[in-house]
PDB file of N, CA and C in Angstrom:
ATOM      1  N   UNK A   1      19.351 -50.683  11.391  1.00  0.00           N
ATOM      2  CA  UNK A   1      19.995 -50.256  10.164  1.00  0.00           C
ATOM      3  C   UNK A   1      21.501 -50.380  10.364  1.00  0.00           C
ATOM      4  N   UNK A   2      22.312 -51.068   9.617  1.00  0.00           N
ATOM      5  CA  UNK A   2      23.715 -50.579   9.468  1.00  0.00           C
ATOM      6  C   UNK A   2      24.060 -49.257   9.389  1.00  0.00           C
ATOM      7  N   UNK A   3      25.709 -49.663   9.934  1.00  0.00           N
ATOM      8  CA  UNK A   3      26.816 -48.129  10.148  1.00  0.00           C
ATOM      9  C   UNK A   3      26.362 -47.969   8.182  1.00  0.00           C
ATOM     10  N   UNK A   4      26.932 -48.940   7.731  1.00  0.00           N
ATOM     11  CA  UNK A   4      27.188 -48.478   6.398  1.00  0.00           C
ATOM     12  C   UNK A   4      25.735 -48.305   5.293  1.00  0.00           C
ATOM     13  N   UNK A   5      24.711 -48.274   5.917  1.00  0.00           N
ATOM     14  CA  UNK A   5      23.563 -47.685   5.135  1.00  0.00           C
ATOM     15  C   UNK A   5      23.543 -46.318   5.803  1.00  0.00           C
ATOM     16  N   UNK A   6      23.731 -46.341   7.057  1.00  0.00           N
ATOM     17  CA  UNK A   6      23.021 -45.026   7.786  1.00  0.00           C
ATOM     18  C   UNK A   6      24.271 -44.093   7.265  1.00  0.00           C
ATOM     19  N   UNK A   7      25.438 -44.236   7.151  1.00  0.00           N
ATOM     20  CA  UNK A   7      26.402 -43.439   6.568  1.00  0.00           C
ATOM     21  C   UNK A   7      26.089 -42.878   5.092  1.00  0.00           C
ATOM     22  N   UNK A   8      25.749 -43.614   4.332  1.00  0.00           N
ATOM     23  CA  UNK A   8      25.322 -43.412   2.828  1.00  0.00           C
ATOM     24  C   UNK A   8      23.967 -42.608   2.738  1.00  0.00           C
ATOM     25  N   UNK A   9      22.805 -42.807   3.674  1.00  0.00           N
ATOM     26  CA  UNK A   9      22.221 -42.143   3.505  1.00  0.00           C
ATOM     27  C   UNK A   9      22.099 -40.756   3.889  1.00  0.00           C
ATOM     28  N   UNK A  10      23.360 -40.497   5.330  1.00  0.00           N
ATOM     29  CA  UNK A  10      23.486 -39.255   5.252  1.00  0.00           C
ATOM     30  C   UNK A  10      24.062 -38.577   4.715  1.00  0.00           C
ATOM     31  N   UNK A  11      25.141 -38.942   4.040  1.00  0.00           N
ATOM     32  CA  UNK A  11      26.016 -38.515   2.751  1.00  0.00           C
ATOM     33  C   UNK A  11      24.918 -38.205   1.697  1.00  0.00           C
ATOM     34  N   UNK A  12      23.898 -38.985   1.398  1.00  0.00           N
ATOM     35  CA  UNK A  12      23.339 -38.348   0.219  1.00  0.00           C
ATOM     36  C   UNK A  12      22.300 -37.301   0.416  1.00  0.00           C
ATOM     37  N   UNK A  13      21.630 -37.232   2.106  1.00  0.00           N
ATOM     38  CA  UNK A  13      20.880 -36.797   2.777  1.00  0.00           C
ATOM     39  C   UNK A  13      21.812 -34.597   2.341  1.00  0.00           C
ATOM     40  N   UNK A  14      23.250 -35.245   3.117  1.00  0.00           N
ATOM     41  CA  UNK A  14      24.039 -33.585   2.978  1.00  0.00           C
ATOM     42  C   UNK A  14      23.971 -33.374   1.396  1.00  0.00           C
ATOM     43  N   UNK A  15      24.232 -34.099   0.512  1.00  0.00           N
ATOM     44  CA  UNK A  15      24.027 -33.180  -0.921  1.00  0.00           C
ATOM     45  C   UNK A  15      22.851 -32.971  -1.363  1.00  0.00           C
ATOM     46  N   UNK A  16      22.141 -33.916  -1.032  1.00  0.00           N
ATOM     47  CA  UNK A  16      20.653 -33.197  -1.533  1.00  0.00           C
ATOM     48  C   UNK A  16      20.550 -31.533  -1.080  1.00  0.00           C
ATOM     49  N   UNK A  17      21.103 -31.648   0.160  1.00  0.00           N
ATOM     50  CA  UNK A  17      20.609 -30.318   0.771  1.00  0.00           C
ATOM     51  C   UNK A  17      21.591 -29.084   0.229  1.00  0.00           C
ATOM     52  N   UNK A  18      22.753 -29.502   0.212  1.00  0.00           N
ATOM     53  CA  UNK A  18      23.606 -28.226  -0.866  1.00  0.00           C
ATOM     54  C   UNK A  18      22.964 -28.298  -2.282  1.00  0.00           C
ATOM     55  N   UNK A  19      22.515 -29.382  -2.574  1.00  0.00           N
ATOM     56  CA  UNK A  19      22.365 -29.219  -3.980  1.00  0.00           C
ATOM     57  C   UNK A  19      20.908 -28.204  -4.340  1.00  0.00           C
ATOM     58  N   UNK A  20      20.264 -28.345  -3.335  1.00  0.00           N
ATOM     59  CA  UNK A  20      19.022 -27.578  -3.558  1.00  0.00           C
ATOM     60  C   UNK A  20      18.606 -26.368  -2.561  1.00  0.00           C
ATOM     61  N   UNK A  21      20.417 -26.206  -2.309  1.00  0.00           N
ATOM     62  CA  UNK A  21      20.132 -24.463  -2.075  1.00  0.00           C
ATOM     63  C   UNK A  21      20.025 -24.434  -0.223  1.00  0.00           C
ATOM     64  N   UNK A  22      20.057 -25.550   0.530  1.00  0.00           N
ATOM     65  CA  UNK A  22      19.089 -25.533   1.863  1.00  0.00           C
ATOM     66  C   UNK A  22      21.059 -25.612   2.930  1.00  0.00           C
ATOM     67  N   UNK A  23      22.143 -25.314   2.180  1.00  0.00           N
ATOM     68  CA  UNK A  23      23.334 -25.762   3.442  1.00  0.00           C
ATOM     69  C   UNK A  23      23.487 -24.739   3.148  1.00  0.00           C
ATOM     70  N   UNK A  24      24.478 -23.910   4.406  1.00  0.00           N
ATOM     71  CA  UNK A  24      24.882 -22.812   4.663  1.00  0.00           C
ATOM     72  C   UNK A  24      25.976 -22.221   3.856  1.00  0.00           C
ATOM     73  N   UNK A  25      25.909 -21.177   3.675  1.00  0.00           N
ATOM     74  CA  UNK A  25      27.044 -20.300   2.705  1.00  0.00           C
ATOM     75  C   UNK A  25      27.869 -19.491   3.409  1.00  0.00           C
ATOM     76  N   UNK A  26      28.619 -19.134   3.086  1.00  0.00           N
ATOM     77  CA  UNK A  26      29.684 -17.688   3.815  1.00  0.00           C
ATOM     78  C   UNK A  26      30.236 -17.033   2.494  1.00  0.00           C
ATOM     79  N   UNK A  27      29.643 -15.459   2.978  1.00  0.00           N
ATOM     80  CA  UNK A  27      30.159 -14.556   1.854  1.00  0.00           C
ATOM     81  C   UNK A  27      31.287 -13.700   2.583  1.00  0.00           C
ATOM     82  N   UNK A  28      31.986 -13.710   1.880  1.00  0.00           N
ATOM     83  CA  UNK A  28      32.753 -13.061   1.790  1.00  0.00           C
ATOM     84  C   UNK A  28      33.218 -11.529   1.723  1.00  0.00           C
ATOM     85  N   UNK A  29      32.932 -10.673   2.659  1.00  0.00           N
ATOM     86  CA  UNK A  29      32.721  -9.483   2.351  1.00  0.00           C
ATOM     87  C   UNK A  29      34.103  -8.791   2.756  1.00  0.00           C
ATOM     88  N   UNK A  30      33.730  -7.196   1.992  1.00  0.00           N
ATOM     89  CA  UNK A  30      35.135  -6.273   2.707  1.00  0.00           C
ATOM     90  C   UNK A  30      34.447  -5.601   3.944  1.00  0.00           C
ATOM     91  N   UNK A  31      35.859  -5.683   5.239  1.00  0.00           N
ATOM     92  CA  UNK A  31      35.497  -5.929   6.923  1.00  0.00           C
ATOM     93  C   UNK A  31      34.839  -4.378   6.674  1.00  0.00           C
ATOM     94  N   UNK A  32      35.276  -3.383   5.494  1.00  0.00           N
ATOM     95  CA  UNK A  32      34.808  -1.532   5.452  1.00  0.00           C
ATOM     96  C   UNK A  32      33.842  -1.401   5.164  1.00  0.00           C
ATOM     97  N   UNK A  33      32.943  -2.721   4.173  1.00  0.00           N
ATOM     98  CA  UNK A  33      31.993  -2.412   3.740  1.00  0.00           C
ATOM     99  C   UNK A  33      30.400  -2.506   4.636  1.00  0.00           C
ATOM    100  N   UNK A  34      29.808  -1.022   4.312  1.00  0.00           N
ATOM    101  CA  UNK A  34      28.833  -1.236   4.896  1.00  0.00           C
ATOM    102  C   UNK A  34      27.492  -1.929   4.189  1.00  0.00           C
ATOM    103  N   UNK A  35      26.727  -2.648   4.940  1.00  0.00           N
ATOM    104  CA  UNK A  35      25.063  -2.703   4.021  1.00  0.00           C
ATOM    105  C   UNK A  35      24.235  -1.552   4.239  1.00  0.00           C
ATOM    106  N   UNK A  36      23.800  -1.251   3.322  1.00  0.00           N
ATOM    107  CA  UNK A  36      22.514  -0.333   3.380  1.00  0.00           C
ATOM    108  C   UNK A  36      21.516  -1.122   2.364  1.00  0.00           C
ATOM    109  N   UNK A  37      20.256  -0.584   2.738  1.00  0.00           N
ATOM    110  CA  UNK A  37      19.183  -1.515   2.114  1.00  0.00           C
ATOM    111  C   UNK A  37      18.444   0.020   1.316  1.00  0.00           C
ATOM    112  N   UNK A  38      18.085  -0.561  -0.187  1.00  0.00           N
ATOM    113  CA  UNK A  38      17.710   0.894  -1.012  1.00  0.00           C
ATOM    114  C   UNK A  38      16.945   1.177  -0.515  1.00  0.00           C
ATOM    115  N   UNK A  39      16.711   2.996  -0.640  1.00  0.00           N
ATOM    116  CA  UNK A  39      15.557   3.259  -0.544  1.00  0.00           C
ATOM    117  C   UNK A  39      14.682   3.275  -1.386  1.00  0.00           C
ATOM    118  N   UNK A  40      13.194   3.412  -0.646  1.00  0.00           N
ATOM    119  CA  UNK A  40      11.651   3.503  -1.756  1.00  0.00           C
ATOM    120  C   UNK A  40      11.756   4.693  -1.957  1.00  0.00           C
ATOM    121  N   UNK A  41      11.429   5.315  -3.421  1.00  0.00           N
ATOM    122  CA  UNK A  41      11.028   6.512  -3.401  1.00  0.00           C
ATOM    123  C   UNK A  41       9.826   7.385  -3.278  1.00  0.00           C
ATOM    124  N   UNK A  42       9.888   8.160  -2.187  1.00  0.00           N
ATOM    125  CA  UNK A  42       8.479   8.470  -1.626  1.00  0.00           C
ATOM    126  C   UNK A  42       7.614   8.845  -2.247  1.00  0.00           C
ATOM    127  N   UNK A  43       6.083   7.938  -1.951  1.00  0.00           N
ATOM    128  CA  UNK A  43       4.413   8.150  -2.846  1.00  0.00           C
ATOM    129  C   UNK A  43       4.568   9.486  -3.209  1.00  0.00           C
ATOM    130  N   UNK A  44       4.174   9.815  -4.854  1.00  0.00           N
ATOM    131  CA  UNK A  44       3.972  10.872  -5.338  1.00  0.00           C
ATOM    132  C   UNK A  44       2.639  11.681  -4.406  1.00  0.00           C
ATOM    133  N   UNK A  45       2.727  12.865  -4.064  1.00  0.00           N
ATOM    134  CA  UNK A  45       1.522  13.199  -3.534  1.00  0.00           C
ATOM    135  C   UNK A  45       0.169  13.382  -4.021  1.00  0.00           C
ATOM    136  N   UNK A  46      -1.101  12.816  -3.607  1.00  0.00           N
ATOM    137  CA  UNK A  46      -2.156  13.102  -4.425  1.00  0.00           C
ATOM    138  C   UNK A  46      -2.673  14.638  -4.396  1.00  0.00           C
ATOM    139  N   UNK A  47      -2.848  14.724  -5.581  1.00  0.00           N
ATOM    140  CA  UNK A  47      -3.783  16.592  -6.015  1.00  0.00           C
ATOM    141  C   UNK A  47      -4.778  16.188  -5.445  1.00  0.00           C
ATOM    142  N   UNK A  48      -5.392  17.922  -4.748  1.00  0.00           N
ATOM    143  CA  UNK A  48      -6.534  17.742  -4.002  1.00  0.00           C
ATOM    144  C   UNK A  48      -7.343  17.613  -5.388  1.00  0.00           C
ATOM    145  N   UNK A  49      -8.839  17.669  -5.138  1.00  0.00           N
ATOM    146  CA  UNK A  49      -9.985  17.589  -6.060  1.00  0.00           C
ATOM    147  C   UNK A  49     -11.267  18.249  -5.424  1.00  0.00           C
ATOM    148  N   UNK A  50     -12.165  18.867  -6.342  1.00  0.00           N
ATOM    149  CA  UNK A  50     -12.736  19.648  -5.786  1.00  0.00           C
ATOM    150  C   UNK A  50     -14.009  18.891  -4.909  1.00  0.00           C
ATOM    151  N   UNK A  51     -14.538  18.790  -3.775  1.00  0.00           N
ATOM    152  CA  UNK A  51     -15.593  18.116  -2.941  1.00  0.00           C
ATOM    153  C   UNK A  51     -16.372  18.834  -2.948  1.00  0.00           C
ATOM    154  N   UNK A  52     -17.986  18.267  -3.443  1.00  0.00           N
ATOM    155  CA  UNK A  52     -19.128  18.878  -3.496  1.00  0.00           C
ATOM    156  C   UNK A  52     -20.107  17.938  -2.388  1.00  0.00           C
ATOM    157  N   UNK A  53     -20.959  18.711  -1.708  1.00  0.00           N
ATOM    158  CA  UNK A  53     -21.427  18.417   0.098  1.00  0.00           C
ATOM    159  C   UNK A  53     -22.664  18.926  -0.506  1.00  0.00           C
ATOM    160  N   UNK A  54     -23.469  18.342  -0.291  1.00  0.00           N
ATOM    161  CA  UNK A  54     -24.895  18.661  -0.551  1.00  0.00           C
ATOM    162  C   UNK A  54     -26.282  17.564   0.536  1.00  0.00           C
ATOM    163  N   UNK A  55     -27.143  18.623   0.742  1.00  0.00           N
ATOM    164  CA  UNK A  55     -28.097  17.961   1.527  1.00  0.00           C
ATOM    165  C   UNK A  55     -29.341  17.513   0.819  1.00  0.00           C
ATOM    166  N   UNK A  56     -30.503  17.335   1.811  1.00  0.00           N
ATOM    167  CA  UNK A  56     -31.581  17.567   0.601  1.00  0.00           C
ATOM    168  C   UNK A  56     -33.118  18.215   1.394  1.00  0.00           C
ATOM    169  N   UNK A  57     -33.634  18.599  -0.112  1.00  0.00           N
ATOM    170  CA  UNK A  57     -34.749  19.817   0.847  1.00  0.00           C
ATOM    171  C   UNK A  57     -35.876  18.978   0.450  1.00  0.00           C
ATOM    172  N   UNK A  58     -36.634  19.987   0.648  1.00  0.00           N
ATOM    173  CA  UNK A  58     -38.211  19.544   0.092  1.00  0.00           C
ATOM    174  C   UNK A  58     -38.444  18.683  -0.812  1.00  0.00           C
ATOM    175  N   UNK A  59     -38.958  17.687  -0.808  1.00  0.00           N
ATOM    176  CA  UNK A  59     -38.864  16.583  -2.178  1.00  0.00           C
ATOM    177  C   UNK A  59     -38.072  16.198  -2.574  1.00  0.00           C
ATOM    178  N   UNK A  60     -36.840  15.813  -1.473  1.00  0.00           N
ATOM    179  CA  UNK A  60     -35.750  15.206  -1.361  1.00  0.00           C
ATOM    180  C   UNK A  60     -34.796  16.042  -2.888  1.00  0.00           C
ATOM    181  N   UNK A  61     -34.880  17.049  -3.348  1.00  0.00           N
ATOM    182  CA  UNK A  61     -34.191  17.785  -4.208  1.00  0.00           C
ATOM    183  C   UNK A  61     -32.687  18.485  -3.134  1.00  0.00           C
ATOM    184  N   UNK A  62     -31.310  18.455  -4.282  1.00  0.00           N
ATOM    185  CA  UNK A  62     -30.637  18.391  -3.502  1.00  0.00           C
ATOM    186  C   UNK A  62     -30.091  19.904  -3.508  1.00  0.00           C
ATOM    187  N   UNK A  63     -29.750  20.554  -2.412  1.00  0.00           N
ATOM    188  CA  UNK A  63     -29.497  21.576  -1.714  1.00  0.00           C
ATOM    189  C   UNK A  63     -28.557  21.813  -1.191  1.00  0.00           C
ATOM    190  N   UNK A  64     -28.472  23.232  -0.336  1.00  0.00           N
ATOM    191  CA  UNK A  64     -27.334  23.360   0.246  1.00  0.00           C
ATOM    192  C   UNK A  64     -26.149  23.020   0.209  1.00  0.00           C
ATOM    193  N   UNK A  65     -25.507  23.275  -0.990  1.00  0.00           N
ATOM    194  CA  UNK A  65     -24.476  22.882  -1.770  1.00  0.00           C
ATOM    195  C   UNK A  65     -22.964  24.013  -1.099  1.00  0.00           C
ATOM    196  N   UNK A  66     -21.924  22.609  -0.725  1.00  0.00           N
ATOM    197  CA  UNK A  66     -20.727  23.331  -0.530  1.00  0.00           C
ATOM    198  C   UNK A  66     -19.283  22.798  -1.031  1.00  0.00           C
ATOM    199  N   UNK A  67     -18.835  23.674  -1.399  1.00  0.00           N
ATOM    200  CA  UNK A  67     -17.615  23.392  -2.825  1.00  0.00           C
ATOM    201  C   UNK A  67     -16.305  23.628  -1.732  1.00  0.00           C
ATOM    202  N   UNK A  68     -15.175  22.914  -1.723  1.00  0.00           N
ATOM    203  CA  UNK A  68     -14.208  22.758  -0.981  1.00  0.00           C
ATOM    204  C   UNK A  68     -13.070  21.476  -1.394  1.00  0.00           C
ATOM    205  N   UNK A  69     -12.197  22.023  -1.485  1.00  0.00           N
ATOM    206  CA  UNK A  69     -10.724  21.755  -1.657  1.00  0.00           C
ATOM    207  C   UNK A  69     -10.585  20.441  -0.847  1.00  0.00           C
ATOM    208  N   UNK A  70     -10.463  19.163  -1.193  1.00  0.00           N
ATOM    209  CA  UNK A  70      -9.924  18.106  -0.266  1.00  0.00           C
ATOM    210  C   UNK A  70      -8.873  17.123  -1.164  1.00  0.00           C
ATOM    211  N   UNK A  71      -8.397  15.907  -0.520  1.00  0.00           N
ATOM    212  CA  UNK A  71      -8.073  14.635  -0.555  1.00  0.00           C
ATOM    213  C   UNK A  71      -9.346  13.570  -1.342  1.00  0.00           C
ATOM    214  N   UNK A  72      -9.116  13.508  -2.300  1.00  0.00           N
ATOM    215  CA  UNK A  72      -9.939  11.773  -2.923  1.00  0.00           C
ATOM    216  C   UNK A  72     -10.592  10.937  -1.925  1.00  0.00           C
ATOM    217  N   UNK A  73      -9.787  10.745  -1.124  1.00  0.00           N
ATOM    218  CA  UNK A  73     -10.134   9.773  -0.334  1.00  0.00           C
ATOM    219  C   UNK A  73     -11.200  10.511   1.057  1.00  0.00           C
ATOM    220  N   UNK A  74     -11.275  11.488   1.088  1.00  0.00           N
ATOM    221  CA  UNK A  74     -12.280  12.455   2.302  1.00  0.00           C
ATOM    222  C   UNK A  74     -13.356  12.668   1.949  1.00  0.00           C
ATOM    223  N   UNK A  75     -13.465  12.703   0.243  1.00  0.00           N
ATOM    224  CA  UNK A  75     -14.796  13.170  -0.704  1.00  0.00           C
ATOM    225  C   UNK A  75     -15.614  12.104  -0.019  1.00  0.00           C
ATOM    226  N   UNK A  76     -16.383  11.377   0.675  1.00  0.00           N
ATOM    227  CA  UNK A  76     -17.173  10.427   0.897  1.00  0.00           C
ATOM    228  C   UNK A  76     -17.662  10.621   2.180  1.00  0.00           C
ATOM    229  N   UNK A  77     -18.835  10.341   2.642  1.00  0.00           N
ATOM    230  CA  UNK A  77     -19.912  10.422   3.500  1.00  0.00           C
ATOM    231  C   UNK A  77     -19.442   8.938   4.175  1.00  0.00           C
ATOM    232  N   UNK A  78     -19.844   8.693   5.621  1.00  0.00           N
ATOM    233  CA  UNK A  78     -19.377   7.368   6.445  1.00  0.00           C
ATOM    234  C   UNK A  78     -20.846   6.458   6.110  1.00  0.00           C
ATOM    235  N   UNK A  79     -19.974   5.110   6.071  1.00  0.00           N
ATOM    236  CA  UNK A  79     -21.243   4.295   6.098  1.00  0.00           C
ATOM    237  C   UNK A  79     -22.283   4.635   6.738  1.00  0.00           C
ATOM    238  N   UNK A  80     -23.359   4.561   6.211  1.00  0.00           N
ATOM    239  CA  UNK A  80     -24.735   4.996   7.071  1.00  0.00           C
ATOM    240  C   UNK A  80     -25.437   6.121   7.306  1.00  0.00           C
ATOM    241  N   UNK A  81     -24.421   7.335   6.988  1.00  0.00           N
ATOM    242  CA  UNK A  81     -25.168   8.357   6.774  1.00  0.00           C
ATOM    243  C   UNK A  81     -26.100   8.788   5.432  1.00  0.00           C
ATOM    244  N   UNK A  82     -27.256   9.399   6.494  1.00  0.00           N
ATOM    245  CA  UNK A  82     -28.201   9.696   5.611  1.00  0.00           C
ATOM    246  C   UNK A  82     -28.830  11.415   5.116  1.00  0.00           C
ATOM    247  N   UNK A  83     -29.237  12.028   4.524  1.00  0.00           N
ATOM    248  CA  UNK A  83     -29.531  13.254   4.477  1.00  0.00           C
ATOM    249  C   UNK A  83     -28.485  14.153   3.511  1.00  0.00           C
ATOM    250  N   UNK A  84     -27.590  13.463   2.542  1.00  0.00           N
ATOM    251  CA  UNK A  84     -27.258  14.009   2.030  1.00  0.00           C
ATOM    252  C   UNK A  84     -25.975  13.250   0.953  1.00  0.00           C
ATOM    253  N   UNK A  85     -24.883  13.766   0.978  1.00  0.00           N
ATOM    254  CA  UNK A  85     -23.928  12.900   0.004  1.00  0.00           C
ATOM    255  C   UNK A  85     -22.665  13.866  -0.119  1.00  0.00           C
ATOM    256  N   UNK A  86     -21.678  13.464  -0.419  1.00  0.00           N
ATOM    257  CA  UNK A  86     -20.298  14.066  -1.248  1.00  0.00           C
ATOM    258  C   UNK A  86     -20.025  13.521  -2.312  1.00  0.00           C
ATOM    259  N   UNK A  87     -19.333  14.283  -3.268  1.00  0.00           N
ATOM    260  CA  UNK A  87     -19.244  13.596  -4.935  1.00  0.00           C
ATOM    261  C   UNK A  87     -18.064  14.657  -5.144  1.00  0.00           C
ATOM    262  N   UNK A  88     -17.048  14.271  -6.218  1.00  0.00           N
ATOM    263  CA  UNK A  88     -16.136  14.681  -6.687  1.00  0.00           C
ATOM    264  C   UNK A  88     -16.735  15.689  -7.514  1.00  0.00           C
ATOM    265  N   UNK A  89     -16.837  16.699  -8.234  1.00  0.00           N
ATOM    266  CA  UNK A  89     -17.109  17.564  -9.163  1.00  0.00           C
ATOM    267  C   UNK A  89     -15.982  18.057 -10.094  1.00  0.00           C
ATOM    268  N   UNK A  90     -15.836  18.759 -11.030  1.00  0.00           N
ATOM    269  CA  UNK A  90     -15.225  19.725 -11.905  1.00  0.00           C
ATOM    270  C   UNK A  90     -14.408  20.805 -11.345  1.00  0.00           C
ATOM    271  N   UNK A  91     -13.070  20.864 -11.340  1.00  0.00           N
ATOM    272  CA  UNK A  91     -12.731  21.642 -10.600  1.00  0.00           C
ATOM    273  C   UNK A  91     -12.838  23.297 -10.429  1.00  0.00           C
ATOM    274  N   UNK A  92     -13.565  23.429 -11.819  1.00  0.00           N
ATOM    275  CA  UNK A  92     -13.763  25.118 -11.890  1.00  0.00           C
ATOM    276  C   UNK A  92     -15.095  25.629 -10.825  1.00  0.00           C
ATOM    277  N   UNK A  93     -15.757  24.445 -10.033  1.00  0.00           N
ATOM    278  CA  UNK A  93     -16.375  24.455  -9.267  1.00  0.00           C
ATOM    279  C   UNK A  93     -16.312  25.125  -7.865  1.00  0.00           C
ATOM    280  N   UNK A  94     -14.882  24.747  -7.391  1.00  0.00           N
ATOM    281  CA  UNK A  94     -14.314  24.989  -5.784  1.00  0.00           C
ATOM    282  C   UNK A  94     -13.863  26.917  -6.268  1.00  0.00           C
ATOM    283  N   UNK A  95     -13.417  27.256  -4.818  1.00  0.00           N
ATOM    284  CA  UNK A  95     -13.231  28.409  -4.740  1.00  0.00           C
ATOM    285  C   UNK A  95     -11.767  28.197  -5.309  1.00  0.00           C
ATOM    286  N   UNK A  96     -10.954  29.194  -5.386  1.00  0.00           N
ATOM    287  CA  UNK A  96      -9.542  29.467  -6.075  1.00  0.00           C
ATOM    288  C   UNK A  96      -8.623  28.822  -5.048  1.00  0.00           C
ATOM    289  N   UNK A  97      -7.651  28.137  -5.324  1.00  0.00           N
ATOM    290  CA  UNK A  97      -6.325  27.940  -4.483  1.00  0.00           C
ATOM    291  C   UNK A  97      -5.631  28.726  -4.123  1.00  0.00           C
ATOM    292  N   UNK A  98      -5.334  29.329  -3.201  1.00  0.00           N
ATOM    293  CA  UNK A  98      -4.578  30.154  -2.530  1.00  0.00           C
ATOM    294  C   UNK A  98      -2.897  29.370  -2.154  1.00  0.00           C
TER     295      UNK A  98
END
């Protein structure tokens, strides 16, 4: 290749690249100023909900029922367990909040 192609094509090679954002910049800042990066404002907290725990008796009818204050996300039994269940209920259900 020629001096004078290989010159032209890197000349057009450097503006392509300013032109589409890819050559380096310098900002200009004041030497006092600091960066800080915003903050998130922290997850609203979730309300507990009332957790209903129940087993099962005789003729698989369900039993032994216990009402307790949790997290949404705790109301649930682990994969695989068997003999019973958790379910969200009504909250006039659980005992009083203290």
């Amino acid at each position: 290749m020629k001096t004078a192609q290989r010159s032209t094509m890197l000349a057009v090679s450097a503006l392509l690249l300013v032109a589409c954002g890819g050559g380096s910049r310098q900002v200009n800042q004041d030497p006092g100023a600091t960066s800080v990066a915003p903050e998130r404002p922290a997850p609203a907290p979730v309300p507990p909900v009332c957790c209903e725990s129940y087993g099962f008796g005789a003729g698989m009818v369900e039993c032994c029922f216990v009402f307790e204050w949790t997290k949404p996300k705790d109301c649930k039994v682990p994969p695989g367990y068997v003999g019973g269940g958790k379910r969200i209920v009504s909250n006039n259900r659980c005992p009083a909040r203290t």
